[in-house]
Protein backbone atom coordinates (compact mmCIF):
# COMPACT_ATOMS: atom_id res chain seq x y z
CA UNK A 1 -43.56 -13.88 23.89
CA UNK A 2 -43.87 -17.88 24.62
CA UNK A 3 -42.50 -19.87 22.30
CA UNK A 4 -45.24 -22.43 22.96
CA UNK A 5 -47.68 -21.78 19.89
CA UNK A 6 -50.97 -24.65 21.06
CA UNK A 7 -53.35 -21.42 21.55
CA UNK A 8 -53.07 -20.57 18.33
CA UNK A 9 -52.60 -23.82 16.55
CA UNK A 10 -55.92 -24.74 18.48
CA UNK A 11 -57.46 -21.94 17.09
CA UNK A 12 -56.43 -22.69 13.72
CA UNK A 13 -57.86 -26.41 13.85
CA UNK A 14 -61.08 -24.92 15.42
CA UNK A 15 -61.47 -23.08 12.29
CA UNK A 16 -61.03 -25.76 10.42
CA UNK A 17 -63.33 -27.70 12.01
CA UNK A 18 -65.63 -24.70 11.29
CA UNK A 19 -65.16 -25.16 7.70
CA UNK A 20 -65.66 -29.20 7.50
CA UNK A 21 -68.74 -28.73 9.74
CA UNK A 22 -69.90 -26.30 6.86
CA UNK A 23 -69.16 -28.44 3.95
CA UNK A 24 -71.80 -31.45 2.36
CA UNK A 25 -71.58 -34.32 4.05
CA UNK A 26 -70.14 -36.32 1.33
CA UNK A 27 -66.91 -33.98 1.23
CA UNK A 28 -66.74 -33.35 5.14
CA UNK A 29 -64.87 -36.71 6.10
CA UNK A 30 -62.75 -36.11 3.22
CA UNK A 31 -61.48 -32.89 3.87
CA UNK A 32 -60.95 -33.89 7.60
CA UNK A 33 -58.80 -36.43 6.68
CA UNK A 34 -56.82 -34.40 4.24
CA UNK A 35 -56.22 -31.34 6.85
CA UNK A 36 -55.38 -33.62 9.65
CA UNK A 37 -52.90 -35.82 7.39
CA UNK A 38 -51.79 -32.34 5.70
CA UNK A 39 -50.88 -30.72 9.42
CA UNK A 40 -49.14 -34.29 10.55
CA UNK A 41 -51.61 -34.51 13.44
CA UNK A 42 -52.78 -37.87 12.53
CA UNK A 43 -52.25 -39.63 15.52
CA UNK A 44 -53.96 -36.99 17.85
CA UNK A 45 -57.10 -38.10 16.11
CA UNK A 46 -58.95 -40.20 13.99
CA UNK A 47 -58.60 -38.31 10.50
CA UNK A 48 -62.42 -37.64 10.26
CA UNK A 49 -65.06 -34.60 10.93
CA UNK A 50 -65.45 -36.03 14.71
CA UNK A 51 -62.33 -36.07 14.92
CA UNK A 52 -61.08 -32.77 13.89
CA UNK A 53 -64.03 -31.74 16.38
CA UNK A 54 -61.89 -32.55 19.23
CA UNK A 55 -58.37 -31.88 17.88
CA UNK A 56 -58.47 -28.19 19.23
CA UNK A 57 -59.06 -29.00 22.73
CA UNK A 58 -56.11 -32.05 23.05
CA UNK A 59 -53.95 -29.45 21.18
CA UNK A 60 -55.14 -27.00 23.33
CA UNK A 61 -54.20 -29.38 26.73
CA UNK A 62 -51.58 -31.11 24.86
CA UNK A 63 -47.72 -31.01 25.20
CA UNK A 64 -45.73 -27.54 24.12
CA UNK A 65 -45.46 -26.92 19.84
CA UNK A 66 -43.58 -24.73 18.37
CA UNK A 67 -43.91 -22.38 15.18
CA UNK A 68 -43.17 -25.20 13.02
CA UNK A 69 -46.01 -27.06 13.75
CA UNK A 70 -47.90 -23.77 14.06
CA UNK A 71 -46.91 -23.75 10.53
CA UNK A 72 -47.76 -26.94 8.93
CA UNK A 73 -51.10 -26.55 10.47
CA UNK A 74 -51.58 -23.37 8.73
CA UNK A 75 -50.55 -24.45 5.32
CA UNK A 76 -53.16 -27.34 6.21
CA UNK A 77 -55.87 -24.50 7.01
CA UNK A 78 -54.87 -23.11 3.85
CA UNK A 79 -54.92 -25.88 1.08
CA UNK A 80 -58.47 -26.84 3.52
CA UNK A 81 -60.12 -23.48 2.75
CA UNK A 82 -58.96 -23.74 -1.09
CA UNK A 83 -60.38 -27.26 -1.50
CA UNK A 84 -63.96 -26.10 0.32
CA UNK A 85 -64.15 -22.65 -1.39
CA UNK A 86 -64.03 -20.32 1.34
CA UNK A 87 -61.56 -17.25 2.04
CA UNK A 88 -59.27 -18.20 4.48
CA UNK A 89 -59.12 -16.17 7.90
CA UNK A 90 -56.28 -15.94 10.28
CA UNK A 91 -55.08 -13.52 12.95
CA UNK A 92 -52.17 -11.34 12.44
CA UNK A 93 -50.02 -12.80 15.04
CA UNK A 94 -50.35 -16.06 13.05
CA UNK A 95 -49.85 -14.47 9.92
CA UNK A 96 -47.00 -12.97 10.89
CA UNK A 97 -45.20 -15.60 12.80
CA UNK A 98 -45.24 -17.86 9.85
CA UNK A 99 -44.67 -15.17 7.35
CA UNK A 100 -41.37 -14.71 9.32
CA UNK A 101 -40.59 -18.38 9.99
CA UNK A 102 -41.39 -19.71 6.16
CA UNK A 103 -39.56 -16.71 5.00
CA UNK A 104 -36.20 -18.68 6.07
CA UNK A 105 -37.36 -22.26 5.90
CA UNK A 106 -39.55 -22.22 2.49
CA UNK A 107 -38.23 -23.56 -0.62
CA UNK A 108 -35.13 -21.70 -1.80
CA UNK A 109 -37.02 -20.34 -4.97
CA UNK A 110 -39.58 -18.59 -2.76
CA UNK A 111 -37.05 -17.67 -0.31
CA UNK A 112 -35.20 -15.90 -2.86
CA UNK A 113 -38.27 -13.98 -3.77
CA UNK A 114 -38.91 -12.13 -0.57
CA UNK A 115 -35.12 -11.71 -0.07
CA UNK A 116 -33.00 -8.54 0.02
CA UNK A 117 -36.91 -6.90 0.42
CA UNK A 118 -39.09 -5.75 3.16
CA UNK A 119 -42.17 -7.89 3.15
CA UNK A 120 -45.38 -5.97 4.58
CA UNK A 121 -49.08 -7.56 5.17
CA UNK A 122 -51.26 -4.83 3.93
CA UNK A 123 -53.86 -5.93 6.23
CA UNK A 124 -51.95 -7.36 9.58
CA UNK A 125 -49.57 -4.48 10.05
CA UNK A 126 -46.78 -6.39 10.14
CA UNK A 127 -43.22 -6.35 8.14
CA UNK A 128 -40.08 -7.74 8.02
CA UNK A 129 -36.62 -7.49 6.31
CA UNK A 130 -34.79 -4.31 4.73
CA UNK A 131 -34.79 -3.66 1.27
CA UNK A 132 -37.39 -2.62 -1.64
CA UNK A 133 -40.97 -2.97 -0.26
CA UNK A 134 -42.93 -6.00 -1.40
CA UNK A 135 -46.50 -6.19 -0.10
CA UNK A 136 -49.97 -8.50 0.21
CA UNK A 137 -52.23 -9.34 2.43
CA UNK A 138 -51.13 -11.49 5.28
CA UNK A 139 -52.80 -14.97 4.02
CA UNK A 140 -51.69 -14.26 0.68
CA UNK A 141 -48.02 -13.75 1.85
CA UNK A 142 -48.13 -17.01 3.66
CA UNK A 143 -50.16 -19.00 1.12
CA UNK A 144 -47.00 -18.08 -1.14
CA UNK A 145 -44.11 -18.85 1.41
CA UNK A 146 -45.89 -21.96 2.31
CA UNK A 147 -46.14 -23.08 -1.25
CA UNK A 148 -49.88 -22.84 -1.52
CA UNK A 149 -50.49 -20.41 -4.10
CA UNK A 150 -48.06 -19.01 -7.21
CA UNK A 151 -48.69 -15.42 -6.16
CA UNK A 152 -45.85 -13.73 -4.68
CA UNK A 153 -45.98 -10.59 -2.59
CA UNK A 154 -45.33 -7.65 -4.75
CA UNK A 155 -44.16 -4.28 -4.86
CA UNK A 156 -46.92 -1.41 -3.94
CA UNK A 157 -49.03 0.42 -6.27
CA UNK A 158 -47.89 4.04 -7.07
CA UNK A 159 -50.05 6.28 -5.28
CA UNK A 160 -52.49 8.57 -7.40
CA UNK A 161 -50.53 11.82 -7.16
């Protein structure tokens, strides 16, 4: 697997774009400029909706990025899709490769949450660690790691017997 993550970082900003496309256009310039400030990728672009427009294709044809960047562009994607009101929507792969990255590099109180557990996206078929099970979707997962939302993974539901 490549370390170089601008596929899916692209991908991630073309969804955004998606979103501030969607929104009124009183809010769209706004958001913009909050998700490209958010993901640090100011100076790829002017922090607008036309902007953001062509962000995916210079990230896309850009230089190399790694999962950190992967992941502060996700986080951005995330607080983006809770200030328009939409559900956010990201593959597994990405789910998963920042699940496992801001597992070891979030703040230590949410690191010490998921630790000592197995952590397993009830929806991207992914896990990591060893330990007592603790479960969630994949976005909800990350949107905890990432500092996002309050809602930690938790342990499964007893099954119905």
């Amino acid at each position: 697997m490549s370390r170089d993550r601008r596929n899916q970082i692209a991908d991630v900003v073309a969804a955004a774009a998606r979103i501030v496309a969607a929104a009124p256009p009183e809010q769209a310039s706004a958001l913009a400029g909050e998700f490209v400030s958010t993901a640090r990728l100011r100076e790829e672009v002017s922090p607008d909706a036309a902007g953001l427009a062509l962000l995916d294709a210079r990230v896309r044809e850009g230089r190399r990025r790694g999962i950190r960047t992967l992941s502060r562009v996700v986080r951005a994607y995330l607080l983006l899709t809770q200030s328009a009101g939409v559900t956010a929507q990201l593959p597994p792969a990405v789910t998963g490769a920042v699940a496992l990255y801001a597992a070891t590099t979030a703040p230590l109180p949410r690191r010490v949450v998921v630790a000592g557990h197995r952590v397993r996206a009830s929806d991207d078929g992914w896990e990591f660690g060893r330990g007592t099970r603790l479960e969630g979707t994949g976005v909800q997962i990350i949107a905890f790691l990432l500092a996002v939302s309050e809602e930690p993974p938790r342990p499964p539901a007893p099954s119905p017997e």
